[in-house]
Protein backbone atom coordinates (compact mmCIF):
# COMPACT_ATOMS: atom_id res chain seq x y z
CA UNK A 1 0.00 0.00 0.00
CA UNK A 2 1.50 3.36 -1.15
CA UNK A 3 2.10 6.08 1.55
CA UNK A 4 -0.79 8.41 -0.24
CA UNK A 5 -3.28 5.62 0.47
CA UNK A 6 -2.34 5.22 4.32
CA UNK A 7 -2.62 8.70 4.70
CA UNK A 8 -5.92 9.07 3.26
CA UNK A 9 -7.05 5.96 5.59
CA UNK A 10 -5.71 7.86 8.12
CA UNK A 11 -7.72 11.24 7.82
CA UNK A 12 -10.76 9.21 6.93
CA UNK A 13 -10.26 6.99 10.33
CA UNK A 14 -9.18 10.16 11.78
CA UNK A 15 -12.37 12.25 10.60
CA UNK A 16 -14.99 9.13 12.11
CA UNK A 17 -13.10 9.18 15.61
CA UNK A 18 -13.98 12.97 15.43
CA UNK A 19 -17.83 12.44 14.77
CA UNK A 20 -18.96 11.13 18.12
CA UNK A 21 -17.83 14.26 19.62
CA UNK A 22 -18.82 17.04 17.19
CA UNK A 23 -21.46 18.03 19.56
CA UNK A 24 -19.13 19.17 22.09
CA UNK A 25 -17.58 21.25 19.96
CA UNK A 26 -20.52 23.04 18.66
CA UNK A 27 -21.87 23.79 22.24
CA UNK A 28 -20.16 26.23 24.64
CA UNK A 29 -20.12 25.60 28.46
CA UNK A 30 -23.45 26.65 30.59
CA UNK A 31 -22.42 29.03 32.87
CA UNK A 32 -24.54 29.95 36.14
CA UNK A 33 -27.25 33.12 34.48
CA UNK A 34 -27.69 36.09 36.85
CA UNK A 35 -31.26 38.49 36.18
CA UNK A 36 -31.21 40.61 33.39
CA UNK A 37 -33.16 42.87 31.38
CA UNK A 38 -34.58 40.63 28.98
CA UNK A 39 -34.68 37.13 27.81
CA UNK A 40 -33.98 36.46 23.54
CA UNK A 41 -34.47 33.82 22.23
CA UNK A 42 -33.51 32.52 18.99
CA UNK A 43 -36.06 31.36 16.20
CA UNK A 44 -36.07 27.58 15.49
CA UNK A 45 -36.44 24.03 17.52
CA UNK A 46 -39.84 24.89 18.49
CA UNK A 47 -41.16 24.58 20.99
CA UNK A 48 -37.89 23.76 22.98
CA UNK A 49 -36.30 27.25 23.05
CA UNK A 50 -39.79 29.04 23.82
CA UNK A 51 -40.27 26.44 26.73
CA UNK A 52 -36.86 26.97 28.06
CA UNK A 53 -37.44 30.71 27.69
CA UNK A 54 -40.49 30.27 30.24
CA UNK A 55 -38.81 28.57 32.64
CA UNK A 56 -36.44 30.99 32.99
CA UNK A 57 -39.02 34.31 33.11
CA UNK A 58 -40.78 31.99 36.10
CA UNK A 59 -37.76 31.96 37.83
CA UNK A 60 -37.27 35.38 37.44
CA UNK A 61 -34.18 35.96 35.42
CA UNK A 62 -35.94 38.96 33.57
CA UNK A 63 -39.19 41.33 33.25
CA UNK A 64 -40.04 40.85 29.62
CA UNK A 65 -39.01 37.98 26.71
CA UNK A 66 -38.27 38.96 23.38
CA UNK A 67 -38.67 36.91 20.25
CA UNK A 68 -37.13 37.33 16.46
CA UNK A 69 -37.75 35.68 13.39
CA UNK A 70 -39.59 37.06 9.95
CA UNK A 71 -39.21 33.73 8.17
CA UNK A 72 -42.48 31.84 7.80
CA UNK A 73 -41.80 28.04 7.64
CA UNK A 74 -43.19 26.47 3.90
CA UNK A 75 -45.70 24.32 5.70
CA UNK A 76 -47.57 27.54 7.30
CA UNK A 77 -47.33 28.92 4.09
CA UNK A 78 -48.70 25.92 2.28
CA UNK A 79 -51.56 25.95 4.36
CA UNK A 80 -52.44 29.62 4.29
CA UNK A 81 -51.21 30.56 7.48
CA UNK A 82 -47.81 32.43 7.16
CA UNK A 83 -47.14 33.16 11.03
CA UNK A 84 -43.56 33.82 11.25
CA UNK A 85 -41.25 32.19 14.00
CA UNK A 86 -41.39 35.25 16.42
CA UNK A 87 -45.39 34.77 16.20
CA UNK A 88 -44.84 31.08 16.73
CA UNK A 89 -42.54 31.00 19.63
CA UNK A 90 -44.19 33.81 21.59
CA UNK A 91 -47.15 31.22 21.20
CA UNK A 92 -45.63 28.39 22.81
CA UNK A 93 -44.35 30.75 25.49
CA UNK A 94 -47.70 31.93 26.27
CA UNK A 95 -48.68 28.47 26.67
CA UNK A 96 -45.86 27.53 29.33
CA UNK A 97 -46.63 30.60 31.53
CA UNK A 98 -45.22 33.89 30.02
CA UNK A 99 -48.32 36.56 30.10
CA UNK A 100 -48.76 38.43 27.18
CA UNK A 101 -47.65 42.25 28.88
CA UNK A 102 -43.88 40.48 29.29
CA UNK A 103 -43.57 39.41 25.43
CA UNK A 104 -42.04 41.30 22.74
CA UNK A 105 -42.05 40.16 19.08
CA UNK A 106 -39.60 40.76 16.18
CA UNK A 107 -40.71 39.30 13.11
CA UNK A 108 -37.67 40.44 11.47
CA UNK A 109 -34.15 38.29 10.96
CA UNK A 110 -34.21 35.60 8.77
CA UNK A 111 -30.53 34.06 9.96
CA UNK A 112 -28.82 33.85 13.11
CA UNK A 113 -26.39 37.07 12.11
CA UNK A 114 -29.56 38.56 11.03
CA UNK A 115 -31.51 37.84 14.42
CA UNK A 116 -28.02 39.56 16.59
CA UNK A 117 -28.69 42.65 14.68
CA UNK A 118 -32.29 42.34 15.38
CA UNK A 119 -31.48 42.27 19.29
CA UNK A 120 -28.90 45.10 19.03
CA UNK A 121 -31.38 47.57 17.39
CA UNK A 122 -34.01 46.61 19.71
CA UNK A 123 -31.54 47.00 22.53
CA UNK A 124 -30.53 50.47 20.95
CA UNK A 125 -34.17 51.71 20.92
CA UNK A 126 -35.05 50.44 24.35
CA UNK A 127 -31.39 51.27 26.41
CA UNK A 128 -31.44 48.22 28.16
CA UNK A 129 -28.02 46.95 28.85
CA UNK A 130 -28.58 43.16 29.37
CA UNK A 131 -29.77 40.14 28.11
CA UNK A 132 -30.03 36.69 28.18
CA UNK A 133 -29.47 34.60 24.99
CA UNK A 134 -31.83 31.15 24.50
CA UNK A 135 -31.02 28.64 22.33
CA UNK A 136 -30.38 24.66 21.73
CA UNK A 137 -26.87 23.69 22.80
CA UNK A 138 -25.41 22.87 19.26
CA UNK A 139 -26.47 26.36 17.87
CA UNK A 140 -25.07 27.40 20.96
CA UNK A 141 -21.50 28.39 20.19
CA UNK A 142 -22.49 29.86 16.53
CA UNK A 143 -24.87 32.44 18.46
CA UNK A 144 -22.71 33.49 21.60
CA UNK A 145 -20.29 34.37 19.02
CA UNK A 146 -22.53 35.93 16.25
CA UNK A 147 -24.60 37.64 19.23
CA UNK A 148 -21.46 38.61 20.91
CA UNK A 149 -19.98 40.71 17.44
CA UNK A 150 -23.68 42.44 17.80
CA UNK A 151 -23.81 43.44 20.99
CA UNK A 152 -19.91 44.66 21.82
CA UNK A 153 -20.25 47.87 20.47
CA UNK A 154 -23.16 48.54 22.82
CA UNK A 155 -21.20 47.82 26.05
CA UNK A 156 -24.26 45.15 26.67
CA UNK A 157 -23.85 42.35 28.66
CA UNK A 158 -24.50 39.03 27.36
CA UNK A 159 -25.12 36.00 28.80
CA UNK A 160 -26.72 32.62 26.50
CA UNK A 161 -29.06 29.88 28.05
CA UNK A 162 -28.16 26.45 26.56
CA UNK A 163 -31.46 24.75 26.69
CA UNK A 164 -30.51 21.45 27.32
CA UNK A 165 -27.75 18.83 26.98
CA UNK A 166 -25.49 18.55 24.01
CA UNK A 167 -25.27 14.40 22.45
CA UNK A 168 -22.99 12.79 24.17
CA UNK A 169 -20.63 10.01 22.81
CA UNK A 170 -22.22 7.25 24.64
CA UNK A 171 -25.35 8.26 23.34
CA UNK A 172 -24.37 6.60 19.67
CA UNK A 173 -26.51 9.83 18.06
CA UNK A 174 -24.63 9.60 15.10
CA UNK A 175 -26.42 6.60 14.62
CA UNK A 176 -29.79 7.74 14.24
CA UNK A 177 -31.27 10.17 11.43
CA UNK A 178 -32.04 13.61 13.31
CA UNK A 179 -29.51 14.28 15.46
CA UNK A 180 -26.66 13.26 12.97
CA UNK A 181 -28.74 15.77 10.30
CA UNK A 182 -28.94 18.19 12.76
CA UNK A 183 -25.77 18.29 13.85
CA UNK A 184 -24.40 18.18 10.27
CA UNK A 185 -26.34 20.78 9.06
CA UNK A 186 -24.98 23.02 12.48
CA UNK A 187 -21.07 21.73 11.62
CA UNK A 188 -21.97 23.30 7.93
CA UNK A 189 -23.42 26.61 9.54
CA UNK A 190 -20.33 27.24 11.97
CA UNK A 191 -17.67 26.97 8.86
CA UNK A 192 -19.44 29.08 6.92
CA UNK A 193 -20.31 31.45 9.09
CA UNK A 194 -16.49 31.84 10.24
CA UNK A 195 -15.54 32.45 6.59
CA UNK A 196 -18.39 35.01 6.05
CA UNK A 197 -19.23 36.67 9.14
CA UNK A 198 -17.21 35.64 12.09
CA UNK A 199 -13.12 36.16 10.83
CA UNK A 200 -14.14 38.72 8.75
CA UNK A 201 -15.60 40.68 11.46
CA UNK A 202 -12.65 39.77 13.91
CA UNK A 203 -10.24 41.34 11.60
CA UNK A 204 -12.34 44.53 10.96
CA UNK A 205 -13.11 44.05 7.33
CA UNK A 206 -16.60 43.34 7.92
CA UNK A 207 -19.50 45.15 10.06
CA UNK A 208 -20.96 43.76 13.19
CA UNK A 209 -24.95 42.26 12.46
CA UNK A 210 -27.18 45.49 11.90
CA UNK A 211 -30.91 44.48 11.96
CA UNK A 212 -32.19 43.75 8.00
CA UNK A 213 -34.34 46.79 8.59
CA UNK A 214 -35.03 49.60 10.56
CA UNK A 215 -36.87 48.52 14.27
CA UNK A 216 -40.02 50.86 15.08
CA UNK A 217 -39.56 52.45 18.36
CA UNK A 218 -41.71 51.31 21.01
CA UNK A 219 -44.91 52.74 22.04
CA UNK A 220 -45.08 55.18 24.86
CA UNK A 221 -45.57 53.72 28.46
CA UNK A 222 -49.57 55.03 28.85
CA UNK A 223 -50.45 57.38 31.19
CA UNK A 224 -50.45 56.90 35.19
């Protein structure tokens, strides 16, 4: 066997020791959360991330929960009913506990670098200086460093909420057809977005995420 072939058995046996663990590297450690101004959470894995969002506005961690996402899943649309994923998640939030006066929707952002700029304009308009991220545990690292990029020039503090566990090795998840799409499709996402978003930004050649459009201010607190 030529030396070409052993090392291409080598990166391939090399590249399957790796998959058992890709999990891992896609989530970032849970750190204990302290109260903040608001809750954000992320569109997509309904209802997990708006139930995880509830919990954490029960036990207090902050007045008011804010959802993003304009896009409007092609099964809503097929059906005539194009609710968008802030819509949808708000919802399910309702439905675990969160009253309707402590929810704020965005149905704008259509990408996780989309949905950062989304919470810095909102956090621009309102002056509130920190916020909890929600999200599943492998999206996890993608948006504490997208969200991060967003939210630095502000001087806001950031913390995320990993809803969850992230697959474990002894799990054998890369044996069965969700989680190993899932986590694919996430491995995919956190490449590209280095290349496009995340080094680009890090080296100053890029701008942080800026909401896709301009955020309406909020309405005026009524009268006493």
């Amino acid at each position: 066997m030529s030396t070409a072939a052993v090392r291409r058995i080598g990166v391939v046996l090399a590249a399957i020791a790796l998959v058992p663990w890709l999990p891992r590297l896609l989530a970032t450690r849970s750190e204990p959360l302290v109260a903040a101004d608001a809750l954000f959470v992320f569109p997509g894995d309904l209802p997990a991330r708006a139930r995880c969002a509830a919990q954490l506005y029960r036990r207090g961690l902050a007045p008011v929960v804010v959802f993003s996402g304009g896009r409007v899943a092609p099964q809503l649309e097929a059906i005539g009913r194009p609710v968008p994923d802030a819509i949808l998640n708000a919802e399910v939030a309702r439905r675990f506990g969160v009253p309707a006066e402590a929810i704020v929707t965005l149905d704008a952002g259509t990408s996780t670098w989309e949905d950062a700029g989304v919470l810095a304009g909102w956090l621009r308009l309102t002056g509130l200086r920190s916020v909890i991220a929600v999200t599943s545990p492998s999206h996890s690292r993608r948006a504490l460093w997208t969200t991060r990029l967003a939210l630095d020039p502000l001087g806001a503090r950031l913390q995320l909420a990993s809803c969850g566990h992230p697959y474990a090795p002894e799990d054998l998840w890369f044996l069965e057809e969700e989680p190993l799409i899932r986590t694919t499709n996430e491995s995919l996402k956190l490449g590209l977005y280095l290349v496009r978003h995340l080094i680009p930004t890090w080296l100053g050649l890029r701008p942080p995420p800026e909401p896709p459009e301009p955020l309406q201010p909020p309405p005026p607190a009524p009268p006493a």
